[in-house]
C-alpha atoms as a PDB file:
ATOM      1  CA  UNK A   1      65.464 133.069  84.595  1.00  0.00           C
ATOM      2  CA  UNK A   2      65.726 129.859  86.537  1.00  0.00           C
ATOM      3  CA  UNK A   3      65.497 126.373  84.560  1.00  0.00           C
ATOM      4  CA  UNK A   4      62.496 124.376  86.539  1.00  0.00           C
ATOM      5  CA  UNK A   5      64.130 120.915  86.022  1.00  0.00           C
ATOM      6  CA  UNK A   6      63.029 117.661  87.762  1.00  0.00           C
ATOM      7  CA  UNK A   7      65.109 115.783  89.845  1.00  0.00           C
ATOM      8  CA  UNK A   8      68.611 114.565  88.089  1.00  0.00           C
ATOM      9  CA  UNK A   9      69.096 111.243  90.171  1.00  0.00           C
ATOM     10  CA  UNK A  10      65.536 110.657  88.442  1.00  0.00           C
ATOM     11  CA  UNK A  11      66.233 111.657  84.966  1.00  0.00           C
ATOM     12  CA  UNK A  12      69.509 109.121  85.669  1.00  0.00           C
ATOM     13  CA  UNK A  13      67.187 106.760  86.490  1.00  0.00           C
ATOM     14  CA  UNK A  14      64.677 107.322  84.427  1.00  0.00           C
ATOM     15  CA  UNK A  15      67.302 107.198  81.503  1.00  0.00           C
ATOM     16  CA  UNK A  16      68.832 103.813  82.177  1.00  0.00           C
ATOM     17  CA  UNK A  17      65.560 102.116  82.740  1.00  0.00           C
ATOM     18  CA  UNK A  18      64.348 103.359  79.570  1.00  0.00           C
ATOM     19  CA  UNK A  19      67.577 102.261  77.683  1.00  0.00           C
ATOM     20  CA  UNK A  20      67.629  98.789  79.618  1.00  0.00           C
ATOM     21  CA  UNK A  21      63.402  98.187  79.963  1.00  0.00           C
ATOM     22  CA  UNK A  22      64.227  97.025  83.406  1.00  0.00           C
ATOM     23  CA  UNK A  23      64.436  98.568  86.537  1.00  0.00           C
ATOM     24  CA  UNK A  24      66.831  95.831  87.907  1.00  0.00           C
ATOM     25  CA  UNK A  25      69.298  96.724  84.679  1.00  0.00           C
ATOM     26  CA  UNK A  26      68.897 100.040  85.939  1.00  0.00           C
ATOM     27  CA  UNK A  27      69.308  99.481  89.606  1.00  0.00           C
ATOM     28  CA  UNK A  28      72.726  97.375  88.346  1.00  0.00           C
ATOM     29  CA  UNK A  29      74.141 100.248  86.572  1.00  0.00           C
ATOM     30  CA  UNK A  30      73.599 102.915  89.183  1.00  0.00           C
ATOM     31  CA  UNK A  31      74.557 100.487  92.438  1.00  0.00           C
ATOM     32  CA  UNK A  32      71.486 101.435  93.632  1.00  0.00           C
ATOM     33  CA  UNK A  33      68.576  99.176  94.865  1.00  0.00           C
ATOM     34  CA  UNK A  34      66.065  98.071  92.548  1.00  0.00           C
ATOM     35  CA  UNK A  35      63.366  99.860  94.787  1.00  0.00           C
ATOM     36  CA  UNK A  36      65.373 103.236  94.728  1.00  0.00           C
ATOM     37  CA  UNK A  37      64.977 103.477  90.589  1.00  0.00           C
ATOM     38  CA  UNK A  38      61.425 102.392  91.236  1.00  0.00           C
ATOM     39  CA  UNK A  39      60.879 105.917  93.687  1.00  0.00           C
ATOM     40  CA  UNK A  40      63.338 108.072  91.824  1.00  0.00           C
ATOM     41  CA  UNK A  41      61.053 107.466  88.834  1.00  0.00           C
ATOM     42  CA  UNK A  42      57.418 107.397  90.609  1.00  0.00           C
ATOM     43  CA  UNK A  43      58.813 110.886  92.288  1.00  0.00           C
ATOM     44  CA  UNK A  44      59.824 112.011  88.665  1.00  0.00           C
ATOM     45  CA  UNK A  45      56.390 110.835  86.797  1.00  0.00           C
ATOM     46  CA  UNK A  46      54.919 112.966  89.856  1.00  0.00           C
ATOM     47  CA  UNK A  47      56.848 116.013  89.356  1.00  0.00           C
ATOM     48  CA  UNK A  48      55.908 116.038  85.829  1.00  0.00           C
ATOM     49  CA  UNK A  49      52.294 115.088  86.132  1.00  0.00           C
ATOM     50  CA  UNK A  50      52.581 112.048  83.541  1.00  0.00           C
ATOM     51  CA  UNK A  51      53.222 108.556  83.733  1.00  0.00           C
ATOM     52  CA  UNK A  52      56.486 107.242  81.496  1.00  0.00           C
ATOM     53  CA  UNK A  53      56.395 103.486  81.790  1.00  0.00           C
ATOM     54  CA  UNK A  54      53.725 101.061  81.274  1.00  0.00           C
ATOM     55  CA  UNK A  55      54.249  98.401  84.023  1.00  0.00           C
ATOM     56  CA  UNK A  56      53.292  95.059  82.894  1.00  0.00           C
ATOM     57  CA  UNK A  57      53.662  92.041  84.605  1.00  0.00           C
ATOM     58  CA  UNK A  58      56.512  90.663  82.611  1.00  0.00           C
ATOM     59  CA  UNK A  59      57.758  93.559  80.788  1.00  0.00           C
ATOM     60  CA  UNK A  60      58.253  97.265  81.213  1.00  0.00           C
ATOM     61  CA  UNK A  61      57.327  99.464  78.422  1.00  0.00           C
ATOM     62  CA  UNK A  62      57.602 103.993  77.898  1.00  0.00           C
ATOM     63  CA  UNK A  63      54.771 105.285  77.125  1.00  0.00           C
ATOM     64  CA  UNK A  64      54.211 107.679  74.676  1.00  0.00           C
ATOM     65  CA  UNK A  65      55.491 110.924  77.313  1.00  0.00           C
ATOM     66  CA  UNK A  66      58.335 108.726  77.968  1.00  0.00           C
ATOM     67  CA  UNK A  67      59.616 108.048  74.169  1.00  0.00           C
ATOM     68  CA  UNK A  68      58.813 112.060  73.499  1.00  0.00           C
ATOM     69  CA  UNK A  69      61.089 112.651  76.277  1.00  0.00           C
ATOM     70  CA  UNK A  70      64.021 109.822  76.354  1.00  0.00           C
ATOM     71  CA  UNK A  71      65.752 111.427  73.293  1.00  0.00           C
ATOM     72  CA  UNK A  72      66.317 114.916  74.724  1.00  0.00           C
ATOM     73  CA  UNK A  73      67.411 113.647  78.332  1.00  0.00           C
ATOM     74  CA  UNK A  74      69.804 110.739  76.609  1.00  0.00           C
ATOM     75  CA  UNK A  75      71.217 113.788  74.721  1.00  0.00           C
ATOM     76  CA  UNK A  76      71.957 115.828  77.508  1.00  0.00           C
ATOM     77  CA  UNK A  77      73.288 113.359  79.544  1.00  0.00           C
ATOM     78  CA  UNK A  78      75.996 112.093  76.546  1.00  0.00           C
ATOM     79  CA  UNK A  79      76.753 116.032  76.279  1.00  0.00           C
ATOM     80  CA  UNK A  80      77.154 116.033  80.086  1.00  0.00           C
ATOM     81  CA  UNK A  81      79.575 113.211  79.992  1.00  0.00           C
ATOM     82  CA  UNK A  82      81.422 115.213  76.672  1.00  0.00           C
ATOM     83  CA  UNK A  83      81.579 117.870  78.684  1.00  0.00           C
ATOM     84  CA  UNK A  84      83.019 116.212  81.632  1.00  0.00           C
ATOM     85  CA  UNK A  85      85.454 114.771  79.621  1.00  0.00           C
ATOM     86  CA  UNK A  86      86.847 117.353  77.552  1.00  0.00           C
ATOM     87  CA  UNK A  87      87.831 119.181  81.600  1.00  0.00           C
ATOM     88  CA  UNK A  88      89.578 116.019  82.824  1.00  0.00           C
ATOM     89  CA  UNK A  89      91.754 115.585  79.526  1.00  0.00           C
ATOM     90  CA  UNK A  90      92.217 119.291  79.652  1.00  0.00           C
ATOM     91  CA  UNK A  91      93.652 118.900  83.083  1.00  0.00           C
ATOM     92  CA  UNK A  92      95.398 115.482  82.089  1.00  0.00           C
ATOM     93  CA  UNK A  93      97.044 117.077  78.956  1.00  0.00           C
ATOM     94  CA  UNK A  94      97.580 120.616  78.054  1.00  0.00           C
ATOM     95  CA  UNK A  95     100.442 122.971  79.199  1.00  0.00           C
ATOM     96  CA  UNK A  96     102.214 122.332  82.360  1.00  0.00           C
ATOM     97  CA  UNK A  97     104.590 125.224  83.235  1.00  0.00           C
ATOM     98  CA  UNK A  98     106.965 124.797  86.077  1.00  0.00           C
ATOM     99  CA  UNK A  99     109.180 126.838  87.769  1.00  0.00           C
ATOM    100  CA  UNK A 100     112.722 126.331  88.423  1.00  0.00           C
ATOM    101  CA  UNK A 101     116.445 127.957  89.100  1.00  0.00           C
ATOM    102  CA  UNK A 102     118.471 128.436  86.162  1.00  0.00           C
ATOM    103  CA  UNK A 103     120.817 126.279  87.891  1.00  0.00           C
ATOM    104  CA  UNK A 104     118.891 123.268  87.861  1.00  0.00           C
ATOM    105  CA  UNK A 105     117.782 123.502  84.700  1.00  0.00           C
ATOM    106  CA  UNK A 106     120.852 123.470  82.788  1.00  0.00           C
ATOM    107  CA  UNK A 107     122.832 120.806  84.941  1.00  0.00           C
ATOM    108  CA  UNK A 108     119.989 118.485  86.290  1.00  0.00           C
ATOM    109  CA  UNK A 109     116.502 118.748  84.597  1.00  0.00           C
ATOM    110  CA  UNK A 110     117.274 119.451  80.804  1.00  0.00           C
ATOM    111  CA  UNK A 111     119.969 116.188  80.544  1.00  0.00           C
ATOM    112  CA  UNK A 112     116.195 114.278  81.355  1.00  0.00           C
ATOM    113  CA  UNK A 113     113.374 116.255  80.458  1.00  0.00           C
ATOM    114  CA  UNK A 114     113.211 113.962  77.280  1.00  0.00           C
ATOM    115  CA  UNK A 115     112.360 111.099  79.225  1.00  0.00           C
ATOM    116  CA  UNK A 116     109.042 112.986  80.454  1.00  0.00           C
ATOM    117  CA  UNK A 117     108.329 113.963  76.522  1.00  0.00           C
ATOM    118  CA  UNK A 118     108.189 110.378  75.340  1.00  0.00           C
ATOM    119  CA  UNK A 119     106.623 109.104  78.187  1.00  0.00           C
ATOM    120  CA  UNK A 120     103.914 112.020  78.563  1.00  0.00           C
ATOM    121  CA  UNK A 121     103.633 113.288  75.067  1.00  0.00           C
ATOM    122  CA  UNK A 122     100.193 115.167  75.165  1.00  0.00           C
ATOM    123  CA  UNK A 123     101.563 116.881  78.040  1.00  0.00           C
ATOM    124  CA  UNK A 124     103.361 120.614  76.786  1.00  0.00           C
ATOM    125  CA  UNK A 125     106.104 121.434  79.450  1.00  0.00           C
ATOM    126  CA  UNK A 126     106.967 124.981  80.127  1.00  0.00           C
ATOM    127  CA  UNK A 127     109.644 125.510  81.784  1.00  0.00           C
ATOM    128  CA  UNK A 128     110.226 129.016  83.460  1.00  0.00           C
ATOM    129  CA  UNK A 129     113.991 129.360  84.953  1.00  0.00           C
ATOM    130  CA  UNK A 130     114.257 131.820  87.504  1.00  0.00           C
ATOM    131  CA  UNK A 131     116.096 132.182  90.633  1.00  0.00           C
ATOM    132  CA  UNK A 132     113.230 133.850  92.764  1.00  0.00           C
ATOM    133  CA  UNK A 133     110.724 131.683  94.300  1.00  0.00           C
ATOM    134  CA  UNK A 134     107.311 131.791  92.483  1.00  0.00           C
ATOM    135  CA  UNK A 135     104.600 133.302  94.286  1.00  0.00           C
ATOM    136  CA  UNK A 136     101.452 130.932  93.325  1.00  0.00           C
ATOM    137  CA  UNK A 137      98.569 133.498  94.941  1.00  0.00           C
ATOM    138  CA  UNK A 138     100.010 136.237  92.375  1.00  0.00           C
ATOM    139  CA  UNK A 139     101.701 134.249  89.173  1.00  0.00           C
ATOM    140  CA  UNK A 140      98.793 131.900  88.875  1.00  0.00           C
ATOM    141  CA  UNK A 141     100.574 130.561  85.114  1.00  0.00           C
ATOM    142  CA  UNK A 142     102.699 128.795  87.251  1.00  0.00           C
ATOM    143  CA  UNK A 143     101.446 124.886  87.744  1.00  0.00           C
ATOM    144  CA  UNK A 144     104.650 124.026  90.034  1.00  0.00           C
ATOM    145  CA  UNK A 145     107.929 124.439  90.624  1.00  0.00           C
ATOM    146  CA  UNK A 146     111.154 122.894  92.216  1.00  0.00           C
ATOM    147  CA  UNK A 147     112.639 124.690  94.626  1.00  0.00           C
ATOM    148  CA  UNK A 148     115.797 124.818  96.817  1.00  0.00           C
ATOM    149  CA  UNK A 149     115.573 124.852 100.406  1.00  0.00           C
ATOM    150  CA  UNK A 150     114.237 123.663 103.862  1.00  0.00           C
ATOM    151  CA  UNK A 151     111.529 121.708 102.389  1.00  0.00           C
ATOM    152  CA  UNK A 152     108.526 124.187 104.502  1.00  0.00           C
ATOM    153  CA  UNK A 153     106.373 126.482 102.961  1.00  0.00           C
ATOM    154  CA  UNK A 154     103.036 127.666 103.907  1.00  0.00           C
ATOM    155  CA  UNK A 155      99.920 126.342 102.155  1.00  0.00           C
ATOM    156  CA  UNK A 156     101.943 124.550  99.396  1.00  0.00           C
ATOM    157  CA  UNK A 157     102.680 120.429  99.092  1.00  0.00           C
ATOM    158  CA  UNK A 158     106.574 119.989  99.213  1.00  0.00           C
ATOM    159  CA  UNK A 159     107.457 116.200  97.982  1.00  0.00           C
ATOM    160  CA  UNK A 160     111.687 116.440  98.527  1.00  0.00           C
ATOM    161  CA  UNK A 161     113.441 115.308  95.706  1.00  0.00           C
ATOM    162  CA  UNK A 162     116.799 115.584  96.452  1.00  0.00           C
ATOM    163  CA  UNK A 163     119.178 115.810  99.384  1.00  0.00           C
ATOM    164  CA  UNK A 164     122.198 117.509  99.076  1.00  0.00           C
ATOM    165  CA  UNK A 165     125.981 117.621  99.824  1.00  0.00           C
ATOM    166  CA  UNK A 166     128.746 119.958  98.837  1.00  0.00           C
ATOM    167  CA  UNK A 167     132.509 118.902  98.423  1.00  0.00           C
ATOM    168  CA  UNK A 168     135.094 121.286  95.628  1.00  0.00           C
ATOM    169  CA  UNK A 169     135.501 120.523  92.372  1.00  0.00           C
ATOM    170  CA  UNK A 170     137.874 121.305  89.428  1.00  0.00           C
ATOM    171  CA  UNK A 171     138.252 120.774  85.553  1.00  0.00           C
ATOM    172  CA  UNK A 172     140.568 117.729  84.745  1.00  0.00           C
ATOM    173  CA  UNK A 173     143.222 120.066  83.467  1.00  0.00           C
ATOM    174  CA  UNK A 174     143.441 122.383  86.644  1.00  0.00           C
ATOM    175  CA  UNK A 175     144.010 119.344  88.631  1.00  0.00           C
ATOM    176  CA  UNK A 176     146.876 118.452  86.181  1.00  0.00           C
ATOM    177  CA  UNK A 177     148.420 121.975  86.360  1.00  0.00           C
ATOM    178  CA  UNK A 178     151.993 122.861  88.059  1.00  0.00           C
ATOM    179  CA  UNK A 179     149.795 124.066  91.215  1.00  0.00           C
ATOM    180  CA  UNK A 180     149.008 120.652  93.140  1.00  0.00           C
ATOM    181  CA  UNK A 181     145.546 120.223  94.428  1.00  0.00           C
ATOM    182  CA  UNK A 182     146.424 116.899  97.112  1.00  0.00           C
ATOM    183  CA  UNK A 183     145.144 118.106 100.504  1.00  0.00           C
ATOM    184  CA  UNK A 184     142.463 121.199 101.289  1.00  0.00           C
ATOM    185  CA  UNK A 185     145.529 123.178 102.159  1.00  0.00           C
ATOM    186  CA  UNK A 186     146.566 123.217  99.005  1.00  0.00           C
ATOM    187  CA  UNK A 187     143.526 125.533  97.683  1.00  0.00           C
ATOM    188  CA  UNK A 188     145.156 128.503  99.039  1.00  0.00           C
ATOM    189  CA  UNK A 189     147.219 128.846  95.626  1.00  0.00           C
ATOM    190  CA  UNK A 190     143.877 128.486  93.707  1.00  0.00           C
ATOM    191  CA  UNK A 191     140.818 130.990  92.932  1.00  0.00           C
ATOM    192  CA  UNK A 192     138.220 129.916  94.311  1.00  0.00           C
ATOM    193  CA  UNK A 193     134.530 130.172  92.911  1.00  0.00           C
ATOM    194  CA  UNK A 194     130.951 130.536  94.517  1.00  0.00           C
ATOM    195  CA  UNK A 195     127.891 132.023  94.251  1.00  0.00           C
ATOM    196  CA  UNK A 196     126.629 135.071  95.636  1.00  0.00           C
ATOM    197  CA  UNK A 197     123.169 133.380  96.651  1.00  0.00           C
ATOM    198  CA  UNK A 198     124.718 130.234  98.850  1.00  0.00           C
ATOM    199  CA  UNK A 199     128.446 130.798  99.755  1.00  0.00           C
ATOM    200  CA  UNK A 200     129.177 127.197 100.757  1.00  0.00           C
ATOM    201  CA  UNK A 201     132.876 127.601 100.580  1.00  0.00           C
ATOM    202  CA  UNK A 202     132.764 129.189 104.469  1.00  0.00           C
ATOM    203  CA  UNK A 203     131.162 125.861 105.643  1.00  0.00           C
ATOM    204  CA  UNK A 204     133.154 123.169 103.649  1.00  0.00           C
ATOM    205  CA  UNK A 205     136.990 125.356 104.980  1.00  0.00           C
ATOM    206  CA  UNK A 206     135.389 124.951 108.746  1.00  0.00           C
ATOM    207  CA  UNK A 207     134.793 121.124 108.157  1.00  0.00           C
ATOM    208  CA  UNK A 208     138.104 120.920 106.798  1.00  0.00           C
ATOM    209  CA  UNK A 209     140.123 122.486 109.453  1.00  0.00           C
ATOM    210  CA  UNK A 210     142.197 124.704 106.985  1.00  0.00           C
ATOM    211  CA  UNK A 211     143.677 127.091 109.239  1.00  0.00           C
ATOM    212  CA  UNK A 212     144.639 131.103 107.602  1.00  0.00           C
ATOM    213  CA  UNK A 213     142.715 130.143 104.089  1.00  0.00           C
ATOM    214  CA  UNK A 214     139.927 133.141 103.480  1.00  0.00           C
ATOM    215  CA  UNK A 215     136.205 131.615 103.250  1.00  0.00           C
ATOM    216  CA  UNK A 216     135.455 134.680 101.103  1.00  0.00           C
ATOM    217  CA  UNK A 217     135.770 133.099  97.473  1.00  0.00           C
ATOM    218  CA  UNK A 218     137.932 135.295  94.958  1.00  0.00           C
ATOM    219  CA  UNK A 219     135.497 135.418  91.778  1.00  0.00           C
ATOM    220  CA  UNK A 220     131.782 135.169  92.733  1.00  0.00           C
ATOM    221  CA  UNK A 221     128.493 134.862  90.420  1.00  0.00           C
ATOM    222  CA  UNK A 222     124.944 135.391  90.786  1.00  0.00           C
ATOM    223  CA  UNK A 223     124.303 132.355  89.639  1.00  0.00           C
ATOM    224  CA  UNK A 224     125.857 128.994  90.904  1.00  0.00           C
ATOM    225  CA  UNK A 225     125.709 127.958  87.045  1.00  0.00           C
ATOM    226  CA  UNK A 226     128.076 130.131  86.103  1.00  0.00           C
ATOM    227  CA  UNK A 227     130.337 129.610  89.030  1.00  0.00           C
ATOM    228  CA  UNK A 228     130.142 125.345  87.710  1.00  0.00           C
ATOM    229  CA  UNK A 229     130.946 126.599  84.167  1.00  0.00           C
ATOM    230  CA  UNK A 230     133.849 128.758  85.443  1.00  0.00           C
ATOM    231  CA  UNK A 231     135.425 126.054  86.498  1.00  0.00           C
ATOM    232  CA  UNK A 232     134.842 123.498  83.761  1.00  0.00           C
ATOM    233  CA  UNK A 233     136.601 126.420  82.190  1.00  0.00           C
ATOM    234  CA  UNK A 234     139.506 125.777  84.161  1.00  0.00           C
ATOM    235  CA  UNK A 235     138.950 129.546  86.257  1.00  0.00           C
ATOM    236  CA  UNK A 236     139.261 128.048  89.360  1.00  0.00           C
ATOM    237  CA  UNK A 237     137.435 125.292  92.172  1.00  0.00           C
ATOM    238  CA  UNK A 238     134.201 125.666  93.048  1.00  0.00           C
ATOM    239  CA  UNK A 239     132.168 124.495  95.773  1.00  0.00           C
ATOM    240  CA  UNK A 240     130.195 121.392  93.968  1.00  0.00           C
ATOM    241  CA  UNK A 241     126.663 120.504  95.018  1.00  0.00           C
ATOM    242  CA  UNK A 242     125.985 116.736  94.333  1.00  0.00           C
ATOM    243  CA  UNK A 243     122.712 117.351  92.884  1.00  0.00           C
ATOM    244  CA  UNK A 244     124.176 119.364  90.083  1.00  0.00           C
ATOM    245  CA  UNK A 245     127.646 118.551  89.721  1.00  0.00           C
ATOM    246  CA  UNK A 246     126.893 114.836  89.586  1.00  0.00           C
ATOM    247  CA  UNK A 247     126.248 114.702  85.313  1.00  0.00           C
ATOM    248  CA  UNK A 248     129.563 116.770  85.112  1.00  0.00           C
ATOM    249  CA  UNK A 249     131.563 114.526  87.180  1.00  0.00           C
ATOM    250  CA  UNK A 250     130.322 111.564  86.038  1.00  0.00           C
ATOM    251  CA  UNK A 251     131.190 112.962  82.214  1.00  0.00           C
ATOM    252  CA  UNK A 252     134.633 114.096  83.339  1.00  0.00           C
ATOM    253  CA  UNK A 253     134.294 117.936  82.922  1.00  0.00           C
ATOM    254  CA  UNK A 254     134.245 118.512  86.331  1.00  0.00           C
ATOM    255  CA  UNK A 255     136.546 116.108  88.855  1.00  0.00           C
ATOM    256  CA  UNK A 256     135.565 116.148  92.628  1.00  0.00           C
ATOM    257  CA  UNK A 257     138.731 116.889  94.795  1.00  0.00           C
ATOM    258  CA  UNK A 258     139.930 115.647  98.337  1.00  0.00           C
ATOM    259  CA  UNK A 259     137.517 112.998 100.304  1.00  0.00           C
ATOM    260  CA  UNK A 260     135.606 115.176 102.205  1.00  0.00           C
ATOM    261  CA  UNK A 261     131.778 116.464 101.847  1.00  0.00           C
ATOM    262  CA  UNK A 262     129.545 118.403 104.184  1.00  0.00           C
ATOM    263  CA  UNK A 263     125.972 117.775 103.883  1.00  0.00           C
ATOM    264  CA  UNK A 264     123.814 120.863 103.122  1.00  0.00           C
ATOM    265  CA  UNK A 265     120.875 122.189 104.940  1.00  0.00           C
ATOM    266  CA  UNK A 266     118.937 122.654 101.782  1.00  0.00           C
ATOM    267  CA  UNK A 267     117.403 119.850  99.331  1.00  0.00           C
ATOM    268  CA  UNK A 268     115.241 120.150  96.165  1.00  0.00           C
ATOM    269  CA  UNK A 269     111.721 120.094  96.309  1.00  0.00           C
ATOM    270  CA  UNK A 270     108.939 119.455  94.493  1.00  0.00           C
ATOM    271  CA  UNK A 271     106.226 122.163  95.657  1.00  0.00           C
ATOM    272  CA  UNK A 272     102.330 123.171  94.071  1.00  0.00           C
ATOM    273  CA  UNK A 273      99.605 124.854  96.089  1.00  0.00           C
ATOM    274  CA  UNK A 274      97.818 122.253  98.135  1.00  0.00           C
ATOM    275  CA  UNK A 275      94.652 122.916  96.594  1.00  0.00           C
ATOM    276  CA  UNK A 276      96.117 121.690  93.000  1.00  0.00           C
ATOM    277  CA  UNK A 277      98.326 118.457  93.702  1.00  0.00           C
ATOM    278  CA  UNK A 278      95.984 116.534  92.394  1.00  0.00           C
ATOM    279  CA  UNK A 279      95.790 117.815  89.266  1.00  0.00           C
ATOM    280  CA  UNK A 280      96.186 115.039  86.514  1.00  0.00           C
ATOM    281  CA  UNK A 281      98.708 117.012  85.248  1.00  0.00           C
ATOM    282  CA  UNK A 282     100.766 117.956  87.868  1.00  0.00           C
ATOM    283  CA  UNK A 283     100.236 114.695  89.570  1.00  0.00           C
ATOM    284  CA  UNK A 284     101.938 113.040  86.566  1.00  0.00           C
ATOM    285  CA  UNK A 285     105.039 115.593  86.348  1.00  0.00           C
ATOM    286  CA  UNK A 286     105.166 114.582  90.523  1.00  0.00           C
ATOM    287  CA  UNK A 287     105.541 111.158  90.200  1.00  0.00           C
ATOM    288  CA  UNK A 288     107.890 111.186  86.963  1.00  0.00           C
ATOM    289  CA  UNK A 289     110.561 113.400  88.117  1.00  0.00           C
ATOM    290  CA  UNK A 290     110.391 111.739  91.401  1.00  0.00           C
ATOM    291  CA  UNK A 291     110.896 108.411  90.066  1.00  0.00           C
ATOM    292  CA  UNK A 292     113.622 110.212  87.927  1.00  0.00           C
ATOM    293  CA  UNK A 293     115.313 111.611  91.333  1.00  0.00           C
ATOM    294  CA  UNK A 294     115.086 107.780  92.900  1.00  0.00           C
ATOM    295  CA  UNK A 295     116.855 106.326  89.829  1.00  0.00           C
ATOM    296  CA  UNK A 296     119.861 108.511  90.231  1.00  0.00           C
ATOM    297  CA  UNK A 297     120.754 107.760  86.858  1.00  0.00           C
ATOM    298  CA  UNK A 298     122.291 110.631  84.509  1.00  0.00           C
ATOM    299  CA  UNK A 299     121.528 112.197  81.167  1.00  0.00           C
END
């Protein structure tokens, strides 16, 4: 059955008069003219066929309908504004589960994700590593994800996070080996590593000029993490990415060979539905590993 309530501008304005005695308080409080409280409350007195202020010439006083009924409207409104609450810090706090590659996880995001913890400690992160790209319509856990490529996606905000360029890489101790590593041509005498997913070896070789060296890597892995740890292993080179190589190089497990890069099509991303960006929640994570992306800074 439907509630017959009065007006709620006029309970709002019948509220803050009666908690100020002044309908210019009131007016104040609600940035609303002084004559606007005055009709709001006329229209509700009429609606509820009783008057609930005594207007005297100096001073504005409830009347005995208007003390009966103060109490019960000043408690809904306070549970109102509990309610409201209670939904923003939900959505301010809580979990946050985001979606990334495997990849990226283990060489770029987990070396800082402790910086967001401190900083954002009601916030619970989540992360889900997975190669394929989350489908937000169907996994609706997911908050937001990072994601590799062209930076366009239908119906979802992508904020790019990183560029991208790749150039081979080796472990300190391959590059000391009896097999020299001084020009590109040289990489004909070593294995070569890749992923199955990319394959950037074929466009780094054509940069390079390296004329009867195979593109087609000897030891490939389905995931580029693998490929990395192969060679900090001392397997092989493997095509290095910047955005992921970068903490290894700059640790010296991984050192970046000859002095030439190609850039790569794809970048990093930052992507959510459009209809959630602003989110407290997911508006925070934005702006933190954004700022984290800008700083270029490692683990």
């Amino acid at each position: 059955m439907a509630r017959q309530l009065p007006s709620l501008n006029g309970l709002r304005a019948f509220e803050a008069a009666a908690r100020h005695l002044s309908f210019t308080r009131a007016a104040e409080e609600l940035n609303v003219t002084q004559s606007a409280v005055s009709h709001q409350i006329r229209a509700l007195e009429d609606r509820m066929g009783v008057r609930l202020f005594r207007r005297l010439n100096q001073a504005l006083l409830l009347t005995d309908a208007g003390q009966l009924l103060l109490p019960s409207v000043r408690d809904a409104f306070d549970r109102l504004a509990a309610g409201v609450e209670r939904v923003v810090q939900h959505e301010a706090a809580g979990v946050l589960t985001v979606s990334v590659s495997p990849s990226f996880a283990a060489r770029w995001l987990m070396g800082r994700i402790g910086r967001f913890r401190l900083q954002h400690p009601d916030i619970h992160l989540r992360i889900s590593a997975s190669p394929h790209h989350v489908d937000f319509a169907r996994e609706t856990d997911i908050d937001m994800a990072v994601r590799h490529g062209l930076g366009f996606w239908e119906g979802l905000r992508a904020d790019r996070l990183l560029a991208d360029e790749i150039f081979p890489v080796c472990s300190p101790e391959l590059l000391k080996g009896s097999l020299p590593l001084r020009m590109p041509a040289d990489l004909r005498h070593h294995t070569l590593l890749d992923d199955a997913r990319h394959g950037y070896w074929e466009d780094w070789l054509a940069t390079a000029g390296v004329p009867g060296l195979a593109a087609c890597p000897d030891l490939v892995f389905d995931d580029y993490g693998l490929a990395i740890e192969a060679a900090i292993k001392g397997q092989g080179v493997a095509m290095g990415r910047a955005t992921l190589v970068g903490d290894e190089i700059a640790a010296g497990r991984l050192v970046r060979l000859f002095d030439l890069s190609v850039p790569a099509d794809f970048g990093y991303y930052v992507v959510c539905p459009e209809a959630t960006a602003d989110r407290p929640k997911i508006r925070t994570f934005r702006a933190w590993i954004l700022t984290e992306a800008a700083a270029g800074h490692g683990q």
